[in-house]
PDB file of N, CA and C in Angstrom:
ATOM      1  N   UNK A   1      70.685 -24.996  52.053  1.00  0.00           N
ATOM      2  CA  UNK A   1      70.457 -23.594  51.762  1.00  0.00           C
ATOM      3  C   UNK A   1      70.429 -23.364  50.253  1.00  0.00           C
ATOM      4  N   UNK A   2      71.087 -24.284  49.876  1.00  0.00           N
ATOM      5  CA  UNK A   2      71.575 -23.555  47.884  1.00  0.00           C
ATOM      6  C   UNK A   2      70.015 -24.641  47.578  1.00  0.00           C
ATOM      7  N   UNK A   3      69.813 -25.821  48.129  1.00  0.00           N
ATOM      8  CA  UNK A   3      68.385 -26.437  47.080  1.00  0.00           C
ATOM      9  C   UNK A   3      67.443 -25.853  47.194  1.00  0.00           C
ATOM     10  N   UNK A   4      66.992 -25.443  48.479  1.00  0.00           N
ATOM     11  CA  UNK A   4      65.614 -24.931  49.070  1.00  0.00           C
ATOM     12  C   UNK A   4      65.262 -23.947  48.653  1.00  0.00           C
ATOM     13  N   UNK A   5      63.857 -23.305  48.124  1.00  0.00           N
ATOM     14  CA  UNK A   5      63.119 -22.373  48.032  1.00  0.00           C
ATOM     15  C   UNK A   5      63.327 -21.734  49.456  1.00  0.00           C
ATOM     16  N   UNK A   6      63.525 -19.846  49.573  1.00  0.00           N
ATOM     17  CA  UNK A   6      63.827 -19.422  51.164  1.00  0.00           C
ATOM     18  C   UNK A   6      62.515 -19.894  51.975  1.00  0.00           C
ATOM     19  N   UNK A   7      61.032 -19.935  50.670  1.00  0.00           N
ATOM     20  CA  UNK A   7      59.791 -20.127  51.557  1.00  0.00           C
ATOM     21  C   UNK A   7      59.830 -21.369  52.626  1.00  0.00           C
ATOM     22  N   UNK A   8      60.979 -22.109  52.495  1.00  0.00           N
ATOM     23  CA  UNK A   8      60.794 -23.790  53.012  1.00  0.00           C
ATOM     24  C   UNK A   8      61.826 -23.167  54.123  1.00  0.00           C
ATOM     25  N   UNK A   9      62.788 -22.752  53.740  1.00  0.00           N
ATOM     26  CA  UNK A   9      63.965 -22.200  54.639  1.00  0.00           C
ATOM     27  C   UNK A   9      63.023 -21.943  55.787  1.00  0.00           C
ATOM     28  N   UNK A  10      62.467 -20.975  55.783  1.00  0.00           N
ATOM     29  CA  UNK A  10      61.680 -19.798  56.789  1.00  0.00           C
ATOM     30  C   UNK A  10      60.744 -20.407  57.270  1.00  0.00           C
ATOM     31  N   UNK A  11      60.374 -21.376  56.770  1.00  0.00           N
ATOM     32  CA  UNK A  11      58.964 -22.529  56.950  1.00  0.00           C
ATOM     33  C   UNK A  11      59.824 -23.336  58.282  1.00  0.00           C
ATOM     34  N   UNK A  12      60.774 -23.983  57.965  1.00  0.00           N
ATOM     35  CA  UNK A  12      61.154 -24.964  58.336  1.00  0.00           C
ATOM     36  C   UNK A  12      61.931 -24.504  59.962  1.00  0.00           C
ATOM     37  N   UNK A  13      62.562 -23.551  59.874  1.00  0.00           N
ATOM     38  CA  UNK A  13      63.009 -22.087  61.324  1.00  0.00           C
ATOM     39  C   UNK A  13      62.166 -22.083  62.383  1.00  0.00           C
ATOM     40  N   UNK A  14      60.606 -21.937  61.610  1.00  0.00           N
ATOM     41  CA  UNK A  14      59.692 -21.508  62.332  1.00  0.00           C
ATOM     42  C   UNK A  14      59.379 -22.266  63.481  1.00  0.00           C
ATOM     43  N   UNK A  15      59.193 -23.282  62.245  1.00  0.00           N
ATOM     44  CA  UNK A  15      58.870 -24.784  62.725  1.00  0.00           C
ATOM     45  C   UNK A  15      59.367 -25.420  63.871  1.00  0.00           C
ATOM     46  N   UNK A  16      60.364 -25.589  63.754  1.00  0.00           N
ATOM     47  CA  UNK A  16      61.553 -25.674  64.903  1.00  0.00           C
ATOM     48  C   UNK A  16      61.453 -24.583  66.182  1.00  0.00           C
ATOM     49  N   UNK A  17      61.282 -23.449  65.790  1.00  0.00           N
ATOM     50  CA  UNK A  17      61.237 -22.504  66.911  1.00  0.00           C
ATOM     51  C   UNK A  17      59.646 -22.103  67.803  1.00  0.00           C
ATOM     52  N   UNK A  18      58.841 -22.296  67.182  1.00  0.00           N
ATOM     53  CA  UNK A  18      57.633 -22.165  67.187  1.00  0.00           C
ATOM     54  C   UNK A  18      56.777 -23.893  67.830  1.00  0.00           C
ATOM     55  N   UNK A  19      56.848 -24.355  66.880  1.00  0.00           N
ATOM     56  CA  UNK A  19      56.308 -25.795  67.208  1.00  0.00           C
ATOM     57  C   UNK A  19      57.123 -26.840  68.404  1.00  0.00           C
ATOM     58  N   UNK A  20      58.742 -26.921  68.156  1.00  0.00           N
ATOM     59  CA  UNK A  20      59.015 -28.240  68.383  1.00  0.00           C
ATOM     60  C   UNK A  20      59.849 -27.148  69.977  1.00  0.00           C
ATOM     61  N   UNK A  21      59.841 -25.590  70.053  1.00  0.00           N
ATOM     62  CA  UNK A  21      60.546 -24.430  70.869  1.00  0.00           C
ATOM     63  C   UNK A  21      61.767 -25.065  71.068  1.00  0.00           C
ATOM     64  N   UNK A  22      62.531 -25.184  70.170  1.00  0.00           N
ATOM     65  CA  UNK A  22      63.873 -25.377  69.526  1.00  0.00           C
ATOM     66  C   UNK A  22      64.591 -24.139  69.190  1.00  0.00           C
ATOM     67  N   UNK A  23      66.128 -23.818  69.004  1.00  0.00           N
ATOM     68  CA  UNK A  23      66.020 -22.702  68.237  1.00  0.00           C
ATOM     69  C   UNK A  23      67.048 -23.619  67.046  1.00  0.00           C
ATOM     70  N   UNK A  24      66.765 -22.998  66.265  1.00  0.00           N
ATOM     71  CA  UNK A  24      66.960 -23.587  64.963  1.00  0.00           C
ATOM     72  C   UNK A  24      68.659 -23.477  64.788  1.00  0.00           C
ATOM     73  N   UNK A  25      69.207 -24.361  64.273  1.00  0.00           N
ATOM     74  CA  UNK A  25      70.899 -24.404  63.815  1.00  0.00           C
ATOM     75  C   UNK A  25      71.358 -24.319  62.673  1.00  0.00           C
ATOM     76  N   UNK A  26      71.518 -23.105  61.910  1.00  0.00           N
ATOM     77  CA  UNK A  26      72.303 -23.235  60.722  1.00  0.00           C
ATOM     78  C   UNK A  26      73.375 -22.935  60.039  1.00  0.00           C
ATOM     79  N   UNK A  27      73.580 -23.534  59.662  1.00  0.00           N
ATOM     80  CA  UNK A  27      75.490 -24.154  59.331  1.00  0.00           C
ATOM     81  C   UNK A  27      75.581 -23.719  57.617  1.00  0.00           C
ATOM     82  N   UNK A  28      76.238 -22.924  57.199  1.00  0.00           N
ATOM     83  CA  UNK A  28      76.848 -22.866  55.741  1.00  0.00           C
ATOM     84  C   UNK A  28      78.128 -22.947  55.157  1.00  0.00           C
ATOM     85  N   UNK A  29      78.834 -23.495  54.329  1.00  0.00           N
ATOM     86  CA  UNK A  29      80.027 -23.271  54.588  1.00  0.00           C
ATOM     87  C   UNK A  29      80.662 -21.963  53.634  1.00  0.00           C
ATOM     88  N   UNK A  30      81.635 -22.214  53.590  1.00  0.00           N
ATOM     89  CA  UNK A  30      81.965 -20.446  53.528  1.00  0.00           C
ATOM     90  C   UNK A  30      82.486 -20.315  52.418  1.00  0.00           C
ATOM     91  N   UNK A  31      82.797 -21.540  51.503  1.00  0.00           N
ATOM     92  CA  UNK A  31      82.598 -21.332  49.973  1.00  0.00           C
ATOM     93  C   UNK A  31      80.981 -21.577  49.398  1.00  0.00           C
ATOM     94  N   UNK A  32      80.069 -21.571  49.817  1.00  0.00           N
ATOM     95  CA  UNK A  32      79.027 -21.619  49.260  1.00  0.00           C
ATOM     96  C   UNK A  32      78.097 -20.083  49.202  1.00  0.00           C
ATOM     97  N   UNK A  33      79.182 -19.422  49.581  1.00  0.00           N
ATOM     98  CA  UNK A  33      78.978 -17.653  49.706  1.00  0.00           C
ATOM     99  C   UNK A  33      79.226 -16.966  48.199  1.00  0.00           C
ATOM    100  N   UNK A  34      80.638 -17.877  47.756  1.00  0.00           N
ATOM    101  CA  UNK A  34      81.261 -17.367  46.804  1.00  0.00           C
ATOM    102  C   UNK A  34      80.712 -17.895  46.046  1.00  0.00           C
ATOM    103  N   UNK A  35      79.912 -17.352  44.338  1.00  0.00           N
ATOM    104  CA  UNK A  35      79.869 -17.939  43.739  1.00  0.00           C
ATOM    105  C   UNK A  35      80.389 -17.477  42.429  1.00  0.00           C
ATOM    106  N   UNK A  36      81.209 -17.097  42.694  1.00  0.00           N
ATOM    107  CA  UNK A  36      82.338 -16.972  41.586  1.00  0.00           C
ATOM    108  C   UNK A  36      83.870 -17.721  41.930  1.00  0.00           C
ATOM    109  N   UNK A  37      83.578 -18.532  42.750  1.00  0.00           N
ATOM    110  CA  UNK A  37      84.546 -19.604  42.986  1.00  0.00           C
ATOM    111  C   UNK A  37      85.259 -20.172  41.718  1.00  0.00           C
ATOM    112  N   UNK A  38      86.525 -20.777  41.927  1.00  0.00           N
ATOM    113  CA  UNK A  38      86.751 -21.330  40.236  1.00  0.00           C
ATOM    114  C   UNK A  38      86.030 -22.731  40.396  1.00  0.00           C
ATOM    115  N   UNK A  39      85.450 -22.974  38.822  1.00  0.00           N
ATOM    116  CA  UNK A  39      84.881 -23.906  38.621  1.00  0.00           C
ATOM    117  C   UNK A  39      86.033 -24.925  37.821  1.00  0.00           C
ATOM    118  N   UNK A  40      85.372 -26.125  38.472  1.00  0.00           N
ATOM    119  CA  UNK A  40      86.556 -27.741  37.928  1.00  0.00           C
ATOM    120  C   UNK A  40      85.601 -28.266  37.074  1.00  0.00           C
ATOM    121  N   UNK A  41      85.960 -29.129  35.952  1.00  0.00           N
ATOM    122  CA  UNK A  41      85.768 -29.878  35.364  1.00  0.00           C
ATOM    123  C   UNK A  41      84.951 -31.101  36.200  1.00  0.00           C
ATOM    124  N   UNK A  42      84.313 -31.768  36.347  1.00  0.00           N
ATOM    125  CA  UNK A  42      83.723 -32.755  37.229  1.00  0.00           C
ATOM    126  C   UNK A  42      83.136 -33.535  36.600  1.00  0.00           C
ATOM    127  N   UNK A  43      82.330 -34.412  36.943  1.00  0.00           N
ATOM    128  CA  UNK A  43      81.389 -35.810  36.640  1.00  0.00           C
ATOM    129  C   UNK A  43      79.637 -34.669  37.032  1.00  0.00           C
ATOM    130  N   UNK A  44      79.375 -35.191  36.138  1.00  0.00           N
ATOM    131  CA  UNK A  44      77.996 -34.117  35.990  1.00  0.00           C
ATOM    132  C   UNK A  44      76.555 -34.078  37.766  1.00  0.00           C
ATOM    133  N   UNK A  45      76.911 -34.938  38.218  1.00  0.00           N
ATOM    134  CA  UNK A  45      76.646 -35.480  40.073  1.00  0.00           C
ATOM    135  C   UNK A  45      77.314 -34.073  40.848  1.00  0.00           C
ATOM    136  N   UNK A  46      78.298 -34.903  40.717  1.00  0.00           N
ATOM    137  CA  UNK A  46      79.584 -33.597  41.570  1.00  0.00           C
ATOM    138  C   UNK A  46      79.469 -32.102  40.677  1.00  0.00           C
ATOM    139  N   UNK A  47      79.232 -31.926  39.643  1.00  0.00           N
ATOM    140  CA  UNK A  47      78.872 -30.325  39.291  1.00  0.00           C
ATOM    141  C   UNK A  47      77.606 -29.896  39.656  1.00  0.00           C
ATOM    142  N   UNK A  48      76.404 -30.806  39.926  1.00  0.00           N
ATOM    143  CA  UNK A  48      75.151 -30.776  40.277  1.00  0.00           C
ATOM    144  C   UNK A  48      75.079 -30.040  42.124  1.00  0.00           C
ATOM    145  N   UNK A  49      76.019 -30.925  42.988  1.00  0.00           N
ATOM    146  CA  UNK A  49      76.122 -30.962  44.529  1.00  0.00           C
ATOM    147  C   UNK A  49      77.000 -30.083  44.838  1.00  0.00           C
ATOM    148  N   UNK A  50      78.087 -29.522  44.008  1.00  0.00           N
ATOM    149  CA  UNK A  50      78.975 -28.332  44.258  1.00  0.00           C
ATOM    150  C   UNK A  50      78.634 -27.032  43.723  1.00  0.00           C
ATOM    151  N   UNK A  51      78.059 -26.740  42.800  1.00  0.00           N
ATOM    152  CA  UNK A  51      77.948 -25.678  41.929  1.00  0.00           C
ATOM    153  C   UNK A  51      76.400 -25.185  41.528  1.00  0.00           C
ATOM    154  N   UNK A  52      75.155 -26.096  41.785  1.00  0.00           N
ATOM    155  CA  UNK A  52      74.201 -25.733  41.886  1.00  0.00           C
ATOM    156  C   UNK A  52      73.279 -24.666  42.876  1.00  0.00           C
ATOM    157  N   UNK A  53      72.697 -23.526  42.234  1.00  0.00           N
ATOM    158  CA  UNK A  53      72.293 -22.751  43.890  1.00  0.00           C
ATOM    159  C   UNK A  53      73.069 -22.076  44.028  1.00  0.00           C
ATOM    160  N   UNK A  54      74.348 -21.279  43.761  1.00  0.00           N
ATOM    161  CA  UNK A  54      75.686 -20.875  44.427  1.00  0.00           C
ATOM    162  C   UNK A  54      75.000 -19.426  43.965  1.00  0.00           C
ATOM    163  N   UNK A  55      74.682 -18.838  43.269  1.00  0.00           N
ATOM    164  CA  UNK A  55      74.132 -17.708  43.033  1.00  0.00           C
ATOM    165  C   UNK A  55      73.224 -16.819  43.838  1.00  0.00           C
ATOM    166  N   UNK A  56      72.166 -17.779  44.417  1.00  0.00           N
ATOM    167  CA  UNK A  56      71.137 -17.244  45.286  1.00  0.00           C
ATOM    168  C   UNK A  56      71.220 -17.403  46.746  1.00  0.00           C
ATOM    169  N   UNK A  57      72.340 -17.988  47.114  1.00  0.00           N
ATOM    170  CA  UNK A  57      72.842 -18.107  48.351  1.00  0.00           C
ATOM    171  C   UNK A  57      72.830 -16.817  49.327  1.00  0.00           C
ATOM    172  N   UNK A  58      73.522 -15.941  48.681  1.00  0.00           N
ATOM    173  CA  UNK A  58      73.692 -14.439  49.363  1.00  0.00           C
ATOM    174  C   UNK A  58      72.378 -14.119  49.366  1.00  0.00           C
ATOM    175  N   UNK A  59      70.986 -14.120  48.952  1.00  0.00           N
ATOM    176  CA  UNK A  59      69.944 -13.444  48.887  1.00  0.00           C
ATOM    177  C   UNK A  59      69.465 -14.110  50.123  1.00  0.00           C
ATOM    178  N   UNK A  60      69.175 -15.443  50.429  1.00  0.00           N
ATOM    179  CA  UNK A  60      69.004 -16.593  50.736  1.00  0.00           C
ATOM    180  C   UNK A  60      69.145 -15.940  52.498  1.00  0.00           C
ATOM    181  N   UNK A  61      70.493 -15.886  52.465  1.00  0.00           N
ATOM    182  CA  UNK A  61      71.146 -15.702  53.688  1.00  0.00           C
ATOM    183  C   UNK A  61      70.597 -14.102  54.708  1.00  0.00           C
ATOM    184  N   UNK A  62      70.399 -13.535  53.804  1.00  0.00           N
ATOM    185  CA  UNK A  62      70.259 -11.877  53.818  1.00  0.00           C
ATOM    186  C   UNK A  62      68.627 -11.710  54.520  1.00  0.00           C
ATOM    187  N   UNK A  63      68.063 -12.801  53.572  1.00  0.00           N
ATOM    188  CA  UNK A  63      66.609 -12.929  53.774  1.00  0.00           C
ATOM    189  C   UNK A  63      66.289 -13.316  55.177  1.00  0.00           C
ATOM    190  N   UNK A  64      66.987 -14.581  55.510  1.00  0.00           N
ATOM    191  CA  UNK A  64      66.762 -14.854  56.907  1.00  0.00           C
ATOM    192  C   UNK A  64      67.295 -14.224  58.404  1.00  0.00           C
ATOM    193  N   UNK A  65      68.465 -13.625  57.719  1.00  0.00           N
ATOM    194  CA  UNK A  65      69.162 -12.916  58.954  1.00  0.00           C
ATOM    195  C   UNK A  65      67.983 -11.711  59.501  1.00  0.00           C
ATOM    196  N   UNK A  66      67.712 -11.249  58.290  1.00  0.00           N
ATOM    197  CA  UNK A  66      66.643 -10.197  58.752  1.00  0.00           C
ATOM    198  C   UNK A  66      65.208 -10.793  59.178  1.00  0.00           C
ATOM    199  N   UNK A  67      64.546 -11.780  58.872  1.00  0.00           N
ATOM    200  CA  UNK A  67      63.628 -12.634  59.111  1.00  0.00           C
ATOM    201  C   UNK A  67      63.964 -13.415  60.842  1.00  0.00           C
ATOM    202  N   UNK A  68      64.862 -13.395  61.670  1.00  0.00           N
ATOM    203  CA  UNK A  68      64.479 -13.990  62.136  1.00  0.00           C
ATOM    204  C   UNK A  68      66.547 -13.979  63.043  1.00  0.00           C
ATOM    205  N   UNK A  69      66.092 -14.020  64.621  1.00  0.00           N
ATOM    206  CA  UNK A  69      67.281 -13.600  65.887  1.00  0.00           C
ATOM    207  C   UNK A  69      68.403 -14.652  65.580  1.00  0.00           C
ATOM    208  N   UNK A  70      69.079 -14.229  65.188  1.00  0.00           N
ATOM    209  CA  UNK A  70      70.663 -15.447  65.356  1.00  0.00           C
ATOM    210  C   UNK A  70      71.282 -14.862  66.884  1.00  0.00           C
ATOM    211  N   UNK A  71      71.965 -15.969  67.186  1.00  0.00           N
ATOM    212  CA  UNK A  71      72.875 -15.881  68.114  1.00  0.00           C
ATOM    213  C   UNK A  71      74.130 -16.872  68.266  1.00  0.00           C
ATOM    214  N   UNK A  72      75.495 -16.556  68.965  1.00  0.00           N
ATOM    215  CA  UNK A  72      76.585 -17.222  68.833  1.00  0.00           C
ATOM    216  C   UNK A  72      75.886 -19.141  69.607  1.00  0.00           C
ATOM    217  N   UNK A  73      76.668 -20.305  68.664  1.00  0.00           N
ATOM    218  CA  UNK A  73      75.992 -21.108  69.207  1.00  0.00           C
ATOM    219  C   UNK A  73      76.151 -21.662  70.721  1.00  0.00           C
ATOM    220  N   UNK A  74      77.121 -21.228  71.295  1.00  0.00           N
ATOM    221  CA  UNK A  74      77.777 -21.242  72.756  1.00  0.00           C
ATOM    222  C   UNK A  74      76.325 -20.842  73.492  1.00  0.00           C
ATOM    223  N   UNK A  75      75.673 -19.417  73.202  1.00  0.00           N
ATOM    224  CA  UNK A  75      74.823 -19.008  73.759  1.00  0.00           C
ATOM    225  C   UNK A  75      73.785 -20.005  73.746  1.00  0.00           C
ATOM    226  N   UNK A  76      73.255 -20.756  72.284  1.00  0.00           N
ATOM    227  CA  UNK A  76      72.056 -21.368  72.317  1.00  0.00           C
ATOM    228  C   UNK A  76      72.217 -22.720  73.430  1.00  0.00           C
ATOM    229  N   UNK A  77      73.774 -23.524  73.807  1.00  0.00           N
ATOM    230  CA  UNK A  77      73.725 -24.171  74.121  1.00  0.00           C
ATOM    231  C   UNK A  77      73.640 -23.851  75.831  1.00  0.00           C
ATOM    232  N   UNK A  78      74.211 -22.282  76.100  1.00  0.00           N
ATOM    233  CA  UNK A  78      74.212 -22.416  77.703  1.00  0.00           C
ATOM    234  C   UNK A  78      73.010 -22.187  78.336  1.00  0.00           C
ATOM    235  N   UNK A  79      71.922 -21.292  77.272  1.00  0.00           N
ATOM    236  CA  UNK A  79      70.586 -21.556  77.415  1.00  0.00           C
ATOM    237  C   UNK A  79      69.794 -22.556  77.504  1.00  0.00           C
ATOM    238  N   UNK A  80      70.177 -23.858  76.836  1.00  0.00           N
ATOM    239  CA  UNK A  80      69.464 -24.674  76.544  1.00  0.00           C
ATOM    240  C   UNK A  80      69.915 -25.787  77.942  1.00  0.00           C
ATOM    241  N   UNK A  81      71.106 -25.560  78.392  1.00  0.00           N
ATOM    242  CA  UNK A  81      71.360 -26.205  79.214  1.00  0.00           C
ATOM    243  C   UNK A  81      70.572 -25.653  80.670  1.00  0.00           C
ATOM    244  N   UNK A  82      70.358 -24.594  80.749  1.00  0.00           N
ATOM    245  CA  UNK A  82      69.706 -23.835  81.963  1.00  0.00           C
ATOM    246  C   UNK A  82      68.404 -24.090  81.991  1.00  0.00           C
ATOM    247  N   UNK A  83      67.745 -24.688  80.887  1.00  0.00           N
ATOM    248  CA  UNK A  83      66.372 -24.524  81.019  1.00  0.00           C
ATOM    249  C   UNK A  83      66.054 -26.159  81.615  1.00  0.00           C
ATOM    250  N   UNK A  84      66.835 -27.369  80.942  1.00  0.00           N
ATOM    251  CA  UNK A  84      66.615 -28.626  80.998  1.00  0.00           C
ATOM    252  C   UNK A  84      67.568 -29.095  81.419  1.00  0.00           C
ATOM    253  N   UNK A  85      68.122 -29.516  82.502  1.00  0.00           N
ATOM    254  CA  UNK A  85      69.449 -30.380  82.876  1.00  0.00           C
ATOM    255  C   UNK A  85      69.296 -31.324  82.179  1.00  0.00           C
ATOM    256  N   UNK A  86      70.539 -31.914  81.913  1.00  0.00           N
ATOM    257  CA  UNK A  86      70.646 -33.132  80.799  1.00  0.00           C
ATOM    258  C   UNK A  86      71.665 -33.776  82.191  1.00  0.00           C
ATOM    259  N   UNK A  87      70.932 -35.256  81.645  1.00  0.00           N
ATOM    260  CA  UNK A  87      72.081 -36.671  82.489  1.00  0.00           C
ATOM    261  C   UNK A  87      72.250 -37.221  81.517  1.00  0.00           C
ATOM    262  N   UNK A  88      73.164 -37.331  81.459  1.00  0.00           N
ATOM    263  CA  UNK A  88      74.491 -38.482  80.738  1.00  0.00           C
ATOM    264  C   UNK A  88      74.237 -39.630  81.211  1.00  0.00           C
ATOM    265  N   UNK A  89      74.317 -39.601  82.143  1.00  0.00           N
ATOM    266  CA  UNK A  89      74.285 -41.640  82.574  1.00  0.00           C
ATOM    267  C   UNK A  89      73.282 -41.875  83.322  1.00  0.00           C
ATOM    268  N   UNK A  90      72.946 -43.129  83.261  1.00  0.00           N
ATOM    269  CA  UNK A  90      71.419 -43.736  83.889  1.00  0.00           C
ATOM    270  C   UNK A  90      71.708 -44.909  84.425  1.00  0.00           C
ATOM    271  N   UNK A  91      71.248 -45.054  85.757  1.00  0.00           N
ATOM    272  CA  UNK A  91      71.617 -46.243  86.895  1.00  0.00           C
ATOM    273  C   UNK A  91      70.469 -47.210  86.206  1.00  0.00           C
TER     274      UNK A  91
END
């Protein structure tokens, strides 16, 4: 979410929901909201993978919620189970 342009974000949703009729899964964690988090001293890698992007996150997020149906993931899975039985084991 913090590397991507939202155009790839919204590209990539679609994609999944549209093309592959998936519904798409996305996961953020919940300091990558804050970006006025305190900042550490680090190795210039680790300030790159923690602290890069942290700004446009909230826009990011805002953009897609309104772009496009979330739901709790319990739901996506009891749906997904109703449509396709899944087997676990194979004789």
């Amino acid at each position: 979410m913090r590397f991507l342009p939202p155009g790839i974000i919204s590209h990539g949703i679609r994609r999944i929901n549209n093309i592959e009729l998936q519904p798409a899964v996305v996961y953020i964690h919940p300091w990558e909201i804050d970006h006025r988090q305190p900042r550490f001293k680090v190795r210039r890698l680790t300030e790159v993978r923690h602290y890069a992007g942290l700004s446009g996150v909230e826009d990011k997020i805002k953009n897609i919620l309104s772009e496009f149906k979330f739901g709790k993931i319990s739901q996506v899975i009891t749906e997904s189970l109703a449509r396709q039985p899944v087997s676990y084991f194979s004789c």
